[in-house]
N, C-alpha and C. Protein backbone atom coordinates (compact mmCIF):
# COMPACT_ATOMS: atom_id res chain seq x y z
N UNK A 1 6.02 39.22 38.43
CA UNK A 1 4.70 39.50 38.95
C UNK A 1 3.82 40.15 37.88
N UNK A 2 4.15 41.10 37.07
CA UNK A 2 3.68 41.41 36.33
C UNK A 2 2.73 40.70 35.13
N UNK A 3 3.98 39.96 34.66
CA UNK A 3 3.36 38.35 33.84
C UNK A 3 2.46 37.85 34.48
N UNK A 4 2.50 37.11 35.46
CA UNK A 4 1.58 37.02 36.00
C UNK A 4 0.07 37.62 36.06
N UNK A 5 -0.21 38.92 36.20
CA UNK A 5 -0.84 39.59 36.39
C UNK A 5 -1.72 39.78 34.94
N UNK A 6 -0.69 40.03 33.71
CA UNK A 6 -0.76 39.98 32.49
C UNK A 6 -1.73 38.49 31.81
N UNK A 7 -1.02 37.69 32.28
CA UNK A 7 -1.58 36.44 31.89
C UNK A 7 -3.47 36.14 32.82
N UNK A 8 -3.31 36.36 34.11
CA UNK A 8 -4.64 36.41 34.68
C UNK A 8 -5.64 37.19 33.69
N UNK A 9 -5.34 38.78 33.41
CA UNK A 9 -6.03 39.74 33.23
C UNK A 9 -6.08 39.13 31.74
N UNK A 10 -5.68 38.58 30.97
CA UNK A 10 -5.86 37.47 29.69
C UNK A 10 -6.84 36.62 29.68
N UNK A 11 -6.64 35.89 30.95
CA UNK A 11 -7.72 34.34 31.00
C UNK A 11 -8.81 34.72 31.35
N UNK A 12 -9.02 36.05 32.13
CA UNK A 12 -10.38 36.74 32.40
C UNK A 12 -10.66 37.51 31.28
N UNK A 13 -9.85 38.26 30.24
CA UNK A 13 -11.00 38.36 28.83
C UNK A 13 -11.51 37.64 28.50
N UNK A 14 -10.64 36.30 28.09
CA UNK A 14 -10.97 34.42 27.36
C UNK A 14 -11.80 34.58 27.84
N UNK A 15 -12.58 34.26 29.35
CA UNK A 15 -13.28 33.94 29.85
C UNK A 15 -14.60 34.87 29.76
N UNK A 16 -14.43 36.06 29.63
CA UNK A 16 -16.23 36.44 29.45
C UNK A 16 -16.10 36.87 28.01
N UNK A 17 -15.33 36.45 26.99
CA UNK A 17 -15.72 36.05 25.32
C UNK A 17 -16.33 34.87 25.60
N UNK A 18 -16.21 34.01 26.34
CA UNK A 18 -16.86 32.73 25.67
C UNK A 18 -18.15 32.68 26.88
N UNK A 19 -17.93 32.95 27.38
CA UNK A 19 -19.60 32.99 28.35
C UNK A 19 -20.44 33.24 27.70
N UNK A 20 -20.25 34.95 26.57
CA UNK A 20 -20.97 35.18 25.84
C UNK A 20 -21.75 34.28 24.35
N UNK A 21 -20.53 33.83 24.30
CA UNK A 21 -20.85 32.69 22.55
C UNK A 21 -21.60 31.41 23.81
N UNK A 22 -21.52 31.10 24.75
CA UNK A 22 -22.23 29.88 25.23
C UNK A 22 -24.27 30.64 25.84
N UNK A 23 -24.16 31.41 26.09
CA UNK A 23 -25.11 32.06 26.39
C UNK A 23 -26.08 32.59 24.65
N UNK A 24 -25.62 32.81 23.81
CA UNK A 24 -26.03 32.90 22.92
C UNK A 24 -26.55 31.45 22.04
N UNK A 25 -25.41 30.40 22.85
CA UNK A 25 -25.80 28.62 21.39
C UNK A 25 -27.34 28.83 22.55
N UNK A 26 -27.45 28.37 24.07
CA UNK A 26 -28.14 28.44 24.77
C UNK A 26 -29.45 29.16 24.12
N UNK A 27 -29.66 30.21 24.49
CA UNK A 27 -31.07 30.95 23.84
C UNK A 27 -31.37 29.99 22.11
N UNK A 28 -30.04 29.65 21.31
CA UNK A 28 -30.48 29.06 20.21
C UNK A 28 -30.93 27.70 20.27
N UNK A 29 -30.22 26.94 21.20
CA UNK A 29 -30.80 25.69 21.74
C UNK A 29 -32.48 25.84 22.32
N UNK A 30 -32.96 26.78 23.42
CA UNK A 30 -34.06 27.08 23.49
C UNK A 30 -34.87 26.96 22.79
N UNK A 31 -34.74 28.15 21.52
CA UNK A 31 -35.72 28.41 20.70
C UNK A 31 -35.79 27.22 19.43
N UNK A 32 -34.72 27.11 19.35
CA UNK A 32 -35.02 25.44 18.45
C UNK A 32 -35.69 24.61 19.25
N UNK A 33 -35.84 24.40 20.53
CA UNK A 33 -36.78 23.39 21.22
C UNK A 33 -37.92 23.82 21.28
N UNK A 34 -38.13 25.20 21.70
CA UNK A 34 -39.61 25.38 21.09
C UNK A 34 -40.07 25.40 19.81
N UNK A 35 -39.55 25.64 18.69
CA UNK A 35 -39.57 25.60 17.59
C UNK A 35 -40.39 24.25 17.14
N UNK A 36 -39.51 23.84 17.63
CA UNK A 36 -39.69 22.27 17.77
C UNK A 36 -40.80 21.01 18.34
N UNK A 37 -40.99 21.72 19.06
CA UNK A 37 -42.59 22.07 20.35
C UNK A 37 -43.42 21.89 19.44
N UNK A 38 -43.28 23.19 18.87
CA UNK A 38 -44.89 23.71 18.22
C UNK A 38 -45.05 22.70 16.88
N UNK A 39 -43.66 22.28 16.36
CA UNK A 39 -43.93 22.01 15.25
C UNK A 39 -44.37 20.51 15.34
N UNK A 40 -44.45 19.50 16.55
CA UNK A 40 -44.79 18.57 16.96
C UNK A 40 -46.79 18.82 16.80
N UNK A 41 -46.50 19.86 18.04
CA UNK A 41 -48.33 20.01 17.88
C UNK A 41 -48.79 19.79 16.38
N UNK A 42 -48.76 20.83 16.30
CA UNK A 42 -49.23 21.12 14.76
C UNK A 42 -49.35 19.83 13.74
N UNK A 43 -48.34 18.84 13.99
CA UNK A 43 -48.30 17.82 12.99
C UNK A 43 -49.04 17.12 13.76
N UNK A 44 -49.33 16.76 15.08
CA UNK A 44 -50.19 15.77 15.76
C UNK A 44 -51.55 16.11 15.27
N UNK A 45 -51.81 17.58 15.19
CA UNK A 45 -53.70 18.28 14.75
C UNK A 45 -53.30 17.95 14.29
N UNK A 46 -52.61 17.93 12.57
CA UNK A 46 -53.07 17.49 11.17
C UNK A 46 -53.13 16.60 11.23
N UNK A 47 -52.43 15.32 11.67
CA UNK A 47 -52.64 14.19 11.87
C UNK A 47 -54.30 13.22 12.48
N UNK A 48 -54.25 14.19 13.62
CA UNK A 48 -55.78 13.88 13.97
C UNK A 48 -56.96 14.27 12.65
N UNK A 49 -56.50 15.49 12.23
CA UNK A 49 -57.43 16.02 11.33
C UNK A 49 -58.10 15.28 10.12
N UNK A 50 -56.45 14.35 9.56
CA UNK A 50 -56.41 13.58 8.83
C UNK A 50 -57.27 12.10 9.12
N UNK A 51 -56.82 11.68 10.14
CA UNK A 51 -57.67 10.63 10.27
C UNK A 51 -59.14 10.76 10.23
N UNK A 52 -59.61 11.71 11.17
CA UNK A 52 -60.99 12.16 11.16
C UNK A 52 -61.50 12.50 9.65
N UNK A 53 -60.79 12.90 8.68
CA UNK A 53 -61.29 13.04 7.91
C UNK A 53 -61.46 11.65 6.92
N UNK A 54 -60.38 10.69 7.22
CA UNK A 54 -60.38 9.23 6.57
C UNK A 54 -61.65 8.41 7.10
N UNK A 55 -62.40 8.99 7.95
CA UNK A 55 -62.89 7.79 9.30
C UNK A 55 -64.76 8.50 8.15
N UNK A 56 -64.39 9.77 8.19
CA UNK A 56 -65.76 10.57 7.43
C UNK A 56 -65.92 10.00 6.41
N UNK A 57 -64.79 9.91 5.62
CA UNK A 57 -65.08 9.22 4.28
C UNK A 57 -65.10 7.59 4.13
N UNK A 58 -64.48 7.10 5.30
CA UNK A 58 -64.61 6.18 4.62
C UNK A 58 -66.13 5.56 5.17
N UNK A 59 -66.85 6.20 6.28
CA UNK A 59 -68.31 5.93 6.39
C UNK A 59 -69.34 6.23 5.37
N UNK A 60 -68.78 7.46 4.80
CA UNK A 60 -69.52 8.12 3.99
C UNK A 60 -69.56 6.89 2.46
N UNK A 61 -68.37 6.30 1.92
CA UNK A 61 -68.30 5.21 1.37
C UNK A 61 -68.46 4.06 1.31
N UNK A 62 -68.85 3.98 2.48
CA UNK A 62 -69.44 2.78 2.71
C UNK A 62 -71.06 2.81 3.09
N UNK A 63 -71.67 3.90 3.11
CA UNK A 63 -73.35 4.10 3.19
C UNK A 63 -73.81 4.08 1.56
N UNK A 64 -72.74 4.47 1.10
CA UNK A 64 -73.17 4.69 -0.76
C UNK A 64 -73.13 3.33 -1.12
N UNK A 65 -71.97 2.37 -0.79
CA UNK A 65 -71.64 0.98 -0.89
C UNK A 65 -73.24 0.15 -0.92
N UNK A 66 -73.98 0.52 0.32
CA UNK A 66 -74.65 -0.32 0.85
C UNK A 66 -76.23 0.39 0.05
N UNK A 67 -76.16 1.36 -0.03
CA UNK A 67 -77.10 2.43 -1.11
C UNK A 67 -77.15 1.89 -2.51
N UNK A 68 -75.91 1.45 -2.98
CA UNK A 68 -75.87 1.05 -4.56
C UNK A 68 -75.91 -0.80 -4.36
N UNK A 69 -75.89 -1.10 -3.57
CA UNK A 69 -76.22 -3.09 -3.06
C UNK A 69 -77.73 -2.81 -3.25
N UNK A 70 -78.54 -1.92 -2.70
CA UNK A 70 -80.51 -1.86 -2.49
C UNK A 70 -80.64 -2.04 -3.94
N UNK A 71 -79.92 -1.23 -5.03
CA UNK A 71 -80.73 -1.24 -5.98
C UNK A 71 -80.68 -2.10 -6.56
């Protein structure tokens, strides 16, 4: 009975050591997904930013285009 008892009171340390290491990947899984989140946004603005800025110039190059055809 004892063994017994021994071996339980064993599988219940095992058991809240690793609750802890799974509760910890968890919060790291989290924060890498937000991480991850933001770092999506951020590349979508620059992305927009970028185009908008291709769309400026390339109007802007093409009014000079049609500016240097007059003369």
């Amino acid at each position: 009975m004892k063994k017994l008892l021994m071996i339980l009171a064993l599988g219940a340390f095992v058991a809240c050591n690793d609750s802890a290491t799974s509760t910890e990947e968890t919060s790291d899984s989290l924060t890498n997904r937000v991480d991850s989140s933001a770092d999506a946004k951020i590349d979508s603005l620059e992305s927009k930013t970028d185009s908008l800025t291709n769309k400026i110039d390339s109007s802007r190059d093409a009014k000079i285009d049609t500016l240097q055809k007059k003369d």
